[in-house]
C-alpha atoms as a PDB file:
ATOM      1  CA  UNK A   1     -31.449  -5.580 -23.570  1.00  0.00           C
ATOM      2  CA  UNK A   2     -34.692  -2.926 -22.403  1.00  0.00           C
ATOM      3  CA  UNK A   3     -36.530  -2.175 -25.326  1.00  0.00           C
ATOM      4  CA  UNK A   4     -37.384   1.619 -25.096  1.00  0.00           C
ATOM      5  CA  UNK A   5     -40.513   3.408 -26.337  1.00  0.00           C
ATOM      6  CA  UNK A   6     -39.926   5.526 -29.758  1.00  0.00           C
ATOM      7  CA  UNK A   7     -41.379   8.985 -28.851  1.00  0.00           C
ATOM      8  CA  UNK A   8     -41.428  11.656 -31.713  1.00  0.00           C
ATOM      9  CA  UNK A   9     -37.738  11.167 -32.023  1.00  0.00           C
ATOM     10  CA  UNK A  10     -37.006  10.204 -28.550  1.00  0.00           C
ATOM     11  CA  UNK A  11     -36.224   7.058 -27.430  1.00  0.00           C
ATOM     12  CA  UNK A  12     -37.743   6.305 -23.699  1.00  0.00           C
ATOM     13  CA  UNK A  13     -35.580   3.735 -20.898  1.00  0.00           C
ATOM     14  CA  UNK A  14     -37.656   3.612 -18.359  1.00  0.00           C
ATOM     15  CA  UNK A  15     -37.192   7.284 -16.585  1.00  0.00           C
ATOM     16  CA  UNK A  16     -34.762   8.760 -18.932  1.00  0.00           C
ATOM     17  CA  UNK A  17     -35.452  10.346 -22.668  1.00  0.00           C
ATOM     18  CA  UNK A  18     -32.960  10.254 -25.202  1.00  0.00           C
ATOM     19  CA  UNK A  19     -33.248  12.162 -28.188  1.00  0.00           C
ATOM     20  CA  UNK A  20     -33.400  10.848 -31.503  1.00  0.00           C
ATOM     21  CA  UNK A  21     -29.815  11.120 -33.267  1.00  0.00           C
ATOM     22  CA  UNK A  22     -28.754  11.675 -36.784  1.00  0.00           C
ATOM     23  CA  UNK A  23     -25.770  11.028 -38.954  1.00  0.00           C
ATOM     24  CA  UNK A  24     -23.986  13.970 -39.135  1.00  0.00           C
ATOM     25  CA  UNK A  25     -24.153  13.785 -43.158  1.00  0.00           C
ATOM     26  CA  UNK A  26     -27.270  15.463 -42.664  1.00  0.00           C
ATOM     27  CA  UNK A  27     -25.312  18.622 -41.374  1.00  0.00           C
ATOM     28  CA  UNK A  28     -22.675  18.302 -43.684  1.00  0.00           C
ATOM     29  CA  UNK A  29     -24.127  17.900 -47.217  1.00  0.00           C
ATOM     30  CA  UNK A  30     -26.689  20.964 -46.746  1.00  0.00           C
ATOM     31  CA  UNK A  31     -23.890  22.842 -46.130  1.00  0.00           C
ATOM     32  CA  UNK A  32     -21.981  21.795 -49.483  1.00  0.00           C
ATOM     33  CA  UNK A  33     -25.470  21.965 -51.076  1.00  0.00           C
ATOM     34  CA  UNK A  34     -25.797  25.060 -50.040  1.00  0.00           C
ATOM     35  CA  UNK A  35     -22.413  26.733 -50.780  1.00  0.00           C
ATOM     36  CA  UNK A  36     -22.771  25.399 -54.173  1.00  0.00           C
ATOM     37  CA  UNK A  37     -26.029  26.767 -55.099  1.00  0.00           C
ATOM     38  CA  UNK A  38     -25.959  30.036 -53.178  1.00  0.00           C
ATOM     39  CA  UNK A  39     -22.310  30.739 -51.921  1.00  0.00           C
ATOM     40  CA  UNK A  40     -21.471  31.294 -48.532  1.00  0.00           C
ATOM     41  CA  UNK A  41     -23.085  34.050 -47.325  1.00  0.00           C
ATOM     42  CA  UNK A  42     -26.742  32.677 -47.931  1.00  0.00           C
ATOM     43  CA  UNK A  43     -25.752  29.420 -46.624  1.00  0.00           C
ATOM     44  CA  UNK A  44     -24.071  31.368 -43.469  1.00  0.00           C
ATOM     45  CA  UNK A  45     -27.943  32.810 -42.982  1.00  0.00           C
ATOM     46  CA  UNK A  46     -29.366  29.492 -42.768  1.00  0.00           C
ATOM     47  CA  UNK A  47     -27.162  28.187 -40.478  1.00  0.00           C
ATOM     48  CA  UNK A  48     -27.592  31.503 -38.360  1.00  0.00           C
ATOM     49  CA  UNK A  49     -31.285  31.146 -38.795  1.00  0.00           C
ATOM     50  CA  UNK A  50     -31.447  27.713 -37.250  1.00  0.00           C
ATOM     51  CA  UNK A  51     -28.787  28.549 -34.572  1.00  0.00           C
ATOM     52  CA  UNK A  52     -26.070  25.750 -35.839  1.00  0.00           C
ATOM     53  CA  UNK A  53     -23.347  28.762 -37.028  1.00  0.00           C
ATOM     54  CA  UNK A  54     -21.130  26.276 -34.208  1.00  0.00           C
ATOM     55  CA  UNK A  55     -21.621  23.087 -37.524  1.00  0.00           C
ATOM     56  CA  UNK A  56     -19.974  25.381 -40.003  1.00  0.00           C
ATOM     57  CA  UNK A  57     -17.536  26.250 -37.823  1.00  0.00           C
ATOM     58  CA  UNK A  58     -16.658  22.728 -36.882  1.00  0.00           C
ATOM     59  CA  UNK A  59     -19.005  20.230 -38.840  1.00  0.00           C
ATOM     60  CA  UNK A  60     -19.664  17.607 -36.719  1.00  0.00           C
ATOM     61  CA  UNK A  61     -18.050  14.577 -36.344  1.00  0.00           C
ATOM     62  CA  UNK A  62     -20.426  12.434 -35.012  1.00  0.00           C
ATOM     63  CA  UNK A  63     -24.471  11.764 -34.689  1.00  0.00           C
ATOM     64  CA  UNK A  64     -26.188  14.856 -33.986  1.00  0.00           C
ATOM     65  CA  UNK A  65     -29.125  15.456 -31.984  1.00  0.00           C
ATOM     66  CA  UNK A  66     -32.319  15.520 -34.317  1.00  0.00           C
ATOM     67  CA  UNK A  67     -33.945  19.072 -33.296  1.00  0.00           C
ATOM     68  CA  UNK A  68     -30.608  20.545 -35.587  1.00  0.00           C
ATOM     69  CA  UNK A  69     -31.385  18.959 -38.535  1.00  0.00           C
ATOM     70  CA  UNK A  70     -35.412  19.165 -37.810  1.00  0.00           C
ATOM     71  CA  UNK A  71     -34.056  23.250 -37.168  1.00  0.00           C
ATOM     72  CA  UNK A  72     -31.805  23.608 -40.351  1.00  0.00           C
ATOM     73  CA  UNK A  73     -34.220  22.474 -42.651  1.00  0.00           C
ATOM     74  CA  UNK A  74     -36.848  24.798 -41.021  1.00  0.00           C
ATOM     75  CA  UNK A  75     -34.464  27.667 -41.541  1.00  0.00           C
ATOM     76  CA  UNK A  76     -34.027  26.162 -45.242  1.00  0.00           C
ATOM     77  CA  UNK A  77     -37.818  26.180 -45.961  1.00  0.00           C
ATOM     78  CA  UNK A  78     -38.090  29.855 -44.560  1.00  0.00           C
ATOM     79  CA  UNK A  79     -34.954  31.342 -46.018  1.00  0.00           C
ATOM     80  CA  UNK A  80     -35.325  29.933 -49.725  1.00  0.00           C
ATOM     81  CA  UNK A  81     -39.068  28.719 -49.705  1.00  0.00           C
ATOM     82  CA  UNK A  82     -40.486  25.100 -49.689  1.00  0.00           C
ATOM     83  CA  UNK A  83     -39.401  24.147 -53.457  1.00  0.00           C
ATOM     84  CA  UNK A  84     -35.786  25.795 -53.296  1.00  0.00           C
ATOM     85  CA  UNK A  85     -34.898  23.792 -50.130  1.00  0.00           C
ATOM     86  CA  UNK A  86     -36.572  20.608 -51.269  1.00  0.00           C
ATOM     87  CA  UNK A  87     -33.581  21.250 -54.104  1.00  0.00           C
ATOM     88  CA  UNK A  88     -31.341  21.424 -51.516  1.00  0.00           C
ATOM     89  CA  UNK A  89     -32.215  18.523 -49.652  1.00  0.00           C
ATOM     90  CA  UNK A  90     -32.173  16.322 -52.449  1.00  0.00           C
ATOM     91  CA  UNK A  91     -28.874  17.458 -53.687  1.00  0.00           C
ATOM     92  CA  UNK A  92     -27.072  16.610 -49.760  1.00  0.00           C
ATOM     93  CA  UNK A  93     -28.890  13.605 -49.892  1.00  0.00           C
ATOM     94  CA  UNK A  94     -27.665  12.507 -53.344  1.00  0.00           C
ATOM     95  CA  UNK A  95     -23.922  13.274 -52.161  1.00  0.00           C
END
């Protein structure tokens, strides 16, 4: 087995870069965090905000690249503030 190189979220093989991946829980769950506490329309916003309107369409089934969720909770942070979305976050991550 080659043992790549961790690169802020990338993994480096040799000539090739492959970015970091996430379980797509961490898509999911700020969505039903997010309808919960604000309804849909808000949580539409975010999504729109961070350019992931295609995971509430279809959440995703499997890992997702890390830039969305690094992206969603940047849209979180600017759309409800720092101390709202740190709410959210630990609510999806409690579920």
């Amino acid at each position: 087995m080659t043992q790549g190189v961790v690169t802020k979220g990338a993994v480096t093989k040799g000539t090739m870069t492959v970015p970091g991946r996430v379980g797509p829980n961490a898509i999911i769950q700020v969505a039903e965090a997010l309808r919960i506490d604000r309804g849909e329309a808000l949580c539409h916003a975010v999504f729109a905000r961070a350019g992931l309107l295609r995971h509430l369409r279809e959440p995703p089934g499997a890992m997702v690249e890390e830039a969305d969720v690094a992206a969603l909770q940047a849209a979180l942070r600017a759309v409800l503030g720092p101390a709202h979305a740190a709410r959210i976050a630990r609510e999806a991550g409690r579920r």
